[in-house]
C-alpha atoms as a PDB file:
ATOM      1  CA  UNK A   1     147.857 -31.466 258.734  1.00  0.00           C
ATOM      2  CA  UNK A   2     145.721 -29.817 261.611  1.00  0.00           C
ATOM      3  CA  UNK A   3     143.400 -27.303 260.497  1.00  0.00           C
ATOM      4  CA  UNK A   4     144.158 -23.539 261.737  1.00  0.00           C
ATOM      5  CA  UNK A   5     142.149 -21.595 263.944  1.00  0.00           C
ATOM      6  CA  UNK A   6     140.430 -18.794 262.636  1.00  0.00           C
ATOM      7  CA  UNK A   7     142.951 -15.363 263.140  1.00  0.00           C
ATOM      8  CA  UNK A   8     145.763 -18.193 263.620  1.00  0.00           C
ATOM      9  CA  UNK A   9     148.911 -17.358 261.552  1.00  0.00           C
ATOM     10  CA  UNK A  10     150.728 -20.294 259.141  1.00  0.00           C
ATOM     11  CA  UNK A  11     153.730 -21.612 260.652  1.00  0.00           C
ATOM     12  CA  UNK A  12     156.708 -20.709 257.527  1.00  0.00           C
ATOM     13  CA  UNK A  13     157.157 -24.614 256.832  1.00  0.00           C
ATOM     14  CA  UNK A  14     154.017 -24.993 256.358  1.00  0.00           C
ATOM     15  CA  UNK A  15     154.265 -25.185 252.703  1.00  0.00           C
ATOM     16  CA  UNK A  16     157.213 -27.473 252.357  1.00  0.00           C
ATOM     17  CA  UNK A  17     155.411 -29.311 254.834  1.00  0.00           C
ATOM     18  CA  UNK A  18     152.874 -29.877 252.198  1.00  0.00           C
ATOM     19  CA  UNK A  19     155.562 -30.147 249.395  1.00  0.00           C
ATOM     20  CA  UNK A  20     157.246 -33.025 251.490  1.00  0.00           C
ATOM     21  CA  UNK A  21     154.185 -35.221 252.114  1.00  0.00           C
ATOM     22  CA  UNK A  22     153.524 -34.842 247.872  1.00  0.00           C
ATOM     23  CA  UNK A  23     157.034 -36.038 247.475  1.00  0.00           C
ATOM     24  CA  UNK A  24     157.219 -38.421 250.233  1.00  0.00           C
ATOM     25  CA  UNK A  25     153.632 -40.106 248.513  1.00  0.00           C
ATOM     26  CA  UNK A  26     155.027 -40.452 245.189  1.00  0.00           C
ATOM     27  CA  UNK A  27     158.360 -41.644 246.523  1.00  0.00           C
ATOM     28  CA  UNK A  28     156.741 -44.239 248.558  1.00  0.00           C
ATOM     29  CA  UNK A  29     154.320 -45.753 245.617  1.00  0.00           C
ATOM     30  CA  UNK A  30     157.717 -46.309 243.697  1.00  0.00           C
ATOM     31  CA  UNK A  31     159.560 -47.399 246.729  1.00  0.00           C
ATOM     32  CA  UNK A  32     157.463 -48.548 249.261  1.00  0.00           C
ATOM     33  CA  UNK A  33     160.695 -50.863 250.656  1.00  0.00           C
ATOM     34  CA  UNK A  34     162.625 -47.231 250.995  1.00  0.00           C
ATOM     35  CA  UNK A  35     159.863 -45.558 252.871  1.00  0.00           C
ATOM     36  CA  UNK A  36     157.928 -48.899 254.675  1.00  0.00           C
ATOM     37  CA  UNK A  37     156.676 -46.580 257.083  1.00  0.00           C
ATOM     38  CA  UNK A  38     155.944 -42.758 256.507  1.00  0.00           C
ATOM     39  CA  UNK A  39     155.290 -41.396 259.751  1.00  0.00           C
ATOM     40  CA  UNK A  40     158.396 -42.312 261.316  1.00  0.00           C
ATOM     41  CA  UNK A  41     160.531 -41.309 258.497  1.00  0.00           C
ATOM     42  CA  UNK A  42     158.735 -37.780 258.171  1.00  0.00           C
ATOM     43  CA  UNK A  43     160.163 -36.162 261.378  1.00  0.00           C
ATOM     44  CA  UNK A  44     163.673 -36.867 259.548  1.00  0.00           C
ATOM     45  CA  UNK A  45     162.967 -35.961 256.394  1.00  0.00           C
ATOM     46  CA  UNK A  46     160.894 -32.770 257.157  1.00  0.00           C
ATOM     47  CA  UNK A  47     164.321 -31.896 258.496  1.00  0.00           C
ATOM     48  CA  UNK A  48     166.174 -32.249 254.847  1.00  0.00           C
ATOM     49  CA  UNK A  49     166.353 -28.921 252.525  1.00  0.00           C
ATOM     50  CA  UNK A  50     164.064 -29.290 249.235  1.00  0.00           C
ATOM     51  CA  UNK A  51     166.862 -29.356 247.222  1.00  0.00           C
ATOM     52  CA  UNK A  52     168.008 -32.021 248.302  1.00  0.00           C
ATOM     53  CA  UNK A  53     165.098 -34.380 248.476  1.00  0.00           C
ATOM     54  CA  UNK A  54     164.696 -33.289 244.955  1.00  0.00           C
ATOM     55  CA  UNK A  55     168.358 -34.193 244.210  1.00  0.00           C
ATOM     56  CA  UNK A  56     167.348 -37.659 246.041  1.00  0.00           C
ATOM     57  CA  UNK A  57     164.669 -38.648 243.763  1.00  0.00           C
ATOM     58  CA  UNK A  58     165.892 -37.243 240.761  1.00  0.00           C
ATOM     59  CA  UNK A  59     169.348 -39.601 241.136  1.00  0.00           C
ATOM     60  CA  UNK A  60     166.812 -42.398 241.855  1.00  0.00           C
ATOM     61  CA  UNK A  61     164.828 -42.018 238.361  1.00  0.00           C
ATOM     62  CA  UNK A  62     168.146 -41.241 236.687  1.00  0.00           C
ATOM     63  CA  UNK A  63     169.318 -44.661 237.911  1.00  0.00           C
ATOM     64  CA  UNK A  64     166.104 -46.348 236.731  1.00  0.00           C
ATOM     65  CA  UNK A  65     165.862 -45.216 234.024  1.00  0.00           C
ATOM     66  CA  UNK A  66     169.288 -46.702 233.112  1.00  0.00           C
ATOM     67  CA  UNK A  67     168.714 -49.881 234.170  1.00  0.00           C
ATOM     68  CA  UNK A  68     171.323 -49.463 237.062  1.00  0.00           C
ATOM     69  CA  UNK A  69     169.488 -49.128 240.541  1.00  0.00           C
ATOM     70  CA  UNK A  70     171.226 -51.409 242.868  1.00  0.00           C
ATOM     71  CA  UNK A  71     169.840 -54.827 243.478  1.00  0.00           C
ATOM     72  CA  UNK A  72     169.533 -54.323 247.100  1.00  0.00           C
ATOM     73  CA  UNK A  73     166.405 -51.808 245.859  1.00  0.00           C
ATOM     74  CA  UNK A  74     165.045 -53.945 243.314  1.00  0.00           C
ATOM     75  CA  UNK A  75     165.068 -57.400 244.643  1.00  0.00           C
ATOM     76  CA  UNK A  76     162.228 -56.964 246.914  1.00  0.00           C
ATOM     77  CA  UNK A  77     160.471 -54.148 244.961  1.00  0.00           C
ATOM     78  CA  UNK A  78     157.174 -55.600 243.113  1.00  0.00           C
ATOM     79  CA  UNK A  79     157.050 -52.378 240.614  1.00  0.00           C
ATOM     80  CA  UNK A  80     160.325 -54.373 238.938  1.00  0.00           C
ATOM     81  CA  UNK A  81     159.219 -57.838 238.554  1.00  0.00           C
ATOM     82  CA  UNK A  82     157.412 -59.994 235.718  1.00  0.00           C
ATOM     83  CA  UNK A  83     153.786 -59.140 236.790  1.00  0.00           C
ATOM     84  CA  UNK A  84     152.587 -57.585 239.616  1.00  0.00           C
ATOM     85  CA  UNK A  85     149.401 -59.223 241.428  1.00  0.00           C
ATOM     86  CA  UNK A  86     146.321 -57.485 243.806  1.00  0.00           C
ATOM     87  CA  UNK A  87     144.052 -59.367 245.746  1.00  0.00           C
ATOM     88  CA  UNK A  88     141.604 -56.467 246.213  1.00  0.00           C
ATOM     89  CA  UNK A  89     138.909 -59.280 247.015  1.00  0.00           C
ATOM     90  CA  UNK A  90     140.506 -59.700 250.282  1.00  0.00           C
ATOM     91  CA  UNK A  91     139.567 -56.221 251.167  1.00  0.00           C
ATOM     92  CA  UNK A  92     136.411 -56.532 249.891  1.00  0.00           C
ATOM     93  CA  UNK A  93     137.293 -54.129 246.398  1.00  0.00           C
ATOM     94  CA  UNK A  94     136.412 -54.467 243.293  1.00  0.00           C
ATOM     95  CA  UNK A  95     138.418 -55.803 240.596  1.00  0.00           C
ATOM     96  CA  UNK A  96     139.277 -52.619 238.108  1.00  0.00           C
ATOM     97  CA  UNK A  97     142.368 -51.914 236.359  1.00  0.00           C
ATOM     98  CA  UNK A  98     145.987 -50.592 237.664  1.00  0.00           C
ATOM     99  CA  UNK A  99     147.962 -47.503 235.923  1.00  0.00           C
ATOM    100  CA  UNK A 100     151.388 -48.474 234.717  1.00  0.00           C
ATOM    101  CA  UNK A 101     154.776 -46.443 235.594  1.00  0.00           C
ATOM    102  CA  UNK A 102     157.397 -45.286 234.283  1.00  0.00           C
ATOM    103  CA  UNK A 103     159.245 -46.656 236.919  1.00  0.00           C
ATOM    104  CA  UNK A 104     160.359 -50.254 237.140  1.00  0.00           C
ATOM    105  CA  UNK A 105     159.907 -52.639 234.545  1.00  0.00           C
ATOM    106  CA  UNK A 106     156.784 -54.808 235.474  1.00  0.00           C
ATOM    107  CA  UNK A 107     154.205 -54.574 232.166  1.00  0.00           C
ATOM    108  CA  UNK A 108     151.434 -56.482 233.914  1.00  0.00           C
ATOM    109  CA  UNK A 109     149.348 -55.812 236.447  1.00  0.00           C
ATOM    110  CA  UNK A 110     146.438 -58.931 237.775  1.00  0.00           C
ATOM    111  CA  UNK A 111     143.600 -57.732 239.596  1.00  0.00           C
ATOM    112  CA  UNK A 112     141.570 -59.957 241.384  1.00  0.00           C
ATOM    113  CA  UNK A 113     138.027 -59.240 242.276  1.00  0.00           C
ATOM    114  CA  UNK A 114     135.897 -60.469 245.512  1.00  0.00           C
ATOM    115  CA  UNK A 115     133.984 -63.366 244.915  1.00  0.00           C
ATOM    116  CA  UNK A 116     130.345 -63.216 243.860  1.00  0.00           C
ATOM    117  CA  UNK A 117     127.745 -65.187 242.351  1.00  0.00           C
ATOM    118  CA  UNK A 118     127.252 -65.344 238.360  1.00  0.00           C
ATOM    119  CA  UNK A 119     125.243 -66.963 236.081  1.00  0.00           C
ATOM    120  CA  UNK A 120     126.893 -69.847 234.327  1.00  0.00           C
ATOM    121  CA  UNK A 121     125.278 -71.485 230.968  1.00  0.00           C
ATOM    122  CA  UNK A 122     125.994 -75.187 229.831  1.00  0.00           C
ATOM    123  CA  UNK A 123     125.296 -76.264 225.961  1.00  0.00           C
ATOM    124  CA  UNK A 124     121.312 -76.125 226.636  1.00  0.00           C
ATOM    125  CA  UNK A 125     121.324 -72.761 227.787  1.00  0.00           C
ATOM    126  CA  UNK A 126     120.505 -73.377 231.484  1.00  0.00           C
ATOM    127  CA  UNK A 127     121.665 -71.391 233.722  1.00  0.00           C
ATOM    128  CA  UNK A 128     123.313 -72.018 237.094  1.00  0.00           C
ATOM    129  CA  UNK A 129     124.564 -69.703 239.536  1.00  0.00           C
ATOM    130  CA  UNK A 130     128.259 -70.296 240.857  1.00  0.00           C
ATOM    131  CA  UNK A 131     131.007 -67.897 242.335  1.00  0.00           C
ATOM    132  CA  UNK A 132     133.721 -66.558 240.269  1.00  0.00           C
ATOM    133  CA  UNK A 133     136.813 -63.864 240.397  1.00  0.00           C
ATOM    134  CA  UNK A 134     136.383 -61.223 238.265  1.00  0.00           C
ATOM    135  CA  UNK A 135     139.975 -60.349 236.958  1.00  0.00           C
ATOM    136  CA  UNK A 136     141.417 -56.931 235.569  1.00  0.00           C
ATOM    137  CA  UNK A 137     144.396 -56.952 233.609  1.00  0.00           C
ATOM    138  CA  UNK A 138     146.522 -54.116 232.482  1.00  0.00           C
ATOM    139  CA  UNK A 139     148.982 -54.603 230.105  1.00  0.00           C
ATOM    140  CA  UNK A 140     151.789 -52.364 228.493  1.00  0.00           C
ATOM    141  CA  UNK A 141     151.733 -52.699 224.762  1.00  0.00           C
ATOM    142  CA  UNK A 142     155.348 -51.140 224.796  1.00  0.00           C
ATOM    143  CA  UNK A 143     156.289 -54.318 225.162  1.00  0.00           C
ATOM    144  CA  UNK A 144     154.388 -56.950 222.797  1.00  0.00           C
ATOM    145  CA  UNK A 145     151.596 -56.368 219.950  1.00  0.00           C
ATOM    146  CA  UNK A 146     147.985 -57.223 221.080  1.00  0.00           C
ATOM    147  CA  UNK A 147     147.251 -60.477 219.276  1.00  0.00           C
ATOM    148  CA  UNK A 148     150.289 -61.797 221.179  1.00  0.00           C
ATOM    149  CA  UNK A 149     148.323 -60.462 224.589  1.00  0.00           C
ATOM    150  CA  UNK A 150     144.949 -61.865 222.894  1.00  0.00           C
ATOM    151  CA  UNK A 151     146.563 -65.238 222.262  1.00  0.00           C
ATOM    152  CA  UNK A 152     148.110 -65.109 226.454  1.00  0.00           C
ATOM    153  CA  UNK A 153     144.590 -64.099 227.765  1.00  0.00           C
ATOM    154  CA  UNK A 154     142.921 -67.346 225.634  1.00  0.00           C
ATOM    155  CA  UNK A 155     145.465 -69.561 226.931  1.00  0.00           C
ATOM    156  CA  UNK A 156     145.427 -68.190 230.774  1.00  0.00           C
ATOM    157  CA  UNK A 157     141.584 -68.538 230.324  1.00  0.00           C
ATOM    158  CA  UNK A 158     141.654 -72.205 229.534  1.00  0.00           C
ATOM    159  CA  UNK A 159     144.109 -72.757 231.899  1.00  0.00           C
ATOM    160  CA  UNK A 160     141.916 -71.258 234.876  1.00  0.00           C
ATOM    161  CA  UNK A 161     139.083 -73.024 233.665  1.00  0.00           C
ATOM    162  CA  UNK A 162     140.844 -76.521 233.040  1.00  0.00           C
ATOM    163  CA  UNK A 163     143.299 -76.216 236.355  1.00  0.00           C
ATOM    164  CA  UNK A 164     143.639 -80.478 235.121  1.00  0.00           C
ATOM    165  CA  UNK A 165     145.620 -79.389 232.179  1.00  0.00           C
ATOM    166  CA  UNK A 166     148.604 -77.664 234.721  1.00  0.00           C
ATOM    167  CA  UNK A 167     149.214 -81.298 235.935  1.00  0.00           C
ATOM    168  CA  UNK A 168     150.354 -82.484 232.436  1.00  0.00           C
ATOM    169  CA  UNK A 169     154.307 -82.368 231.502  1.00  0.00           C
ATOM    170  CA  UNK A 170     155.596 -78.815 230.740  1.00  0.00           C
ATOM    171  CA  UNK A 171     156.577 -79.573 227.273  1.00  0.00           C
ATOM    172  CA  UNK A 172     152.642 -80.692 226.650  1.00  0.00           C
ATOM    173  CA  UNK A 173     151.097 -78.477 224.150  1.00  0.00           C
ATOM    174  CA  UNK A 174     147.987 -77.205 225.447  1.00  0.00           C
ATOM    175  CA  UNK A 175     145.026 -76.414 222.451  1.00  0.00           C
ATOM    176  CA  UNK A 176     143.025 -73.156 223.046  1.00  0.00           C
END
């Protein structure tokens, strides 16, 4: 919003002005396929009584939370998929950790770091510098009990750092 002159008086949708960019925010981190871009959608919206955005968005969480938003929304919408993955590296970010929603059903967030250079130590203790990816993980306990998440992170550890062992047959048991 453009600041106001000193003396200048508030235009009366000012304030749901305000209210519609807080709803159109939140709306868009659940639904960014809904609401791909906001400016253009704003001039239409900013147009729409409060009620009835609120009537919107409350029908939309009523669905989810039911389990029955059309697939049309879901299909292409990464808050209701298996895990959810951010290459913050590529935009030179740190690797930290993601909040879960309420909205959706994806329990695991993967956040990958920018590389960097960190010490490495073989079975003498020398050390040798080499890049690496840090990686966040957020997980929703909701869903499993934390030695079954201990047990995943082992495994997907020894997996990253034997990539050979992906090449075996599926039903190969892997040790970790």
């Amino acid at each position: 919003m453009e600041k106001k002159q000193k003396g200048e008086k508030r235009r009366r949708g000012d304030r749901r002005d305000a209210y519609l960019i807080r709803e159109l925010d939140s709306m868009h981190k659940f639904m960014p396929f809904l609401l791909p871009n906001r400016t253009d959608i704003m001039d239409i919206l900013v147009k729409l009584p409060r009620w009835l955005l609120k009537l919107v968005t409350g029908i939309i969480n009523k669905l989810d939370n039911r389990g029955k938003l059309p697939k049309s929304m879901t299909e292409s919408d990464p808050y209701c998929s298996s895990v959810f993955v951010s290459n913050l590296g590529s935009i030179k970010m740190h690797a930290s950790y993601h909040h879960l929603t309420n909205y959706g059903n994806n329990s695991l967030f993967a956040i990958i770091d920018e590389k960097h250079l960190h010490p490495f130590f073989d079975e003498n203790g020398n050390c040798e510098m080499r890049e690496a990816l840090r990686l966040g993980l957020t997980v929703d306990e909701r869903i499993a009990d934390g030695t079954y998440f201990a047990k995943s992170v082992r495994l997907m550890k020894k997996l990253l750092e034997n990539p050979e062992l992906l090449e075996q047959p599926i039903n190969t048991p892997v040790e970790f």
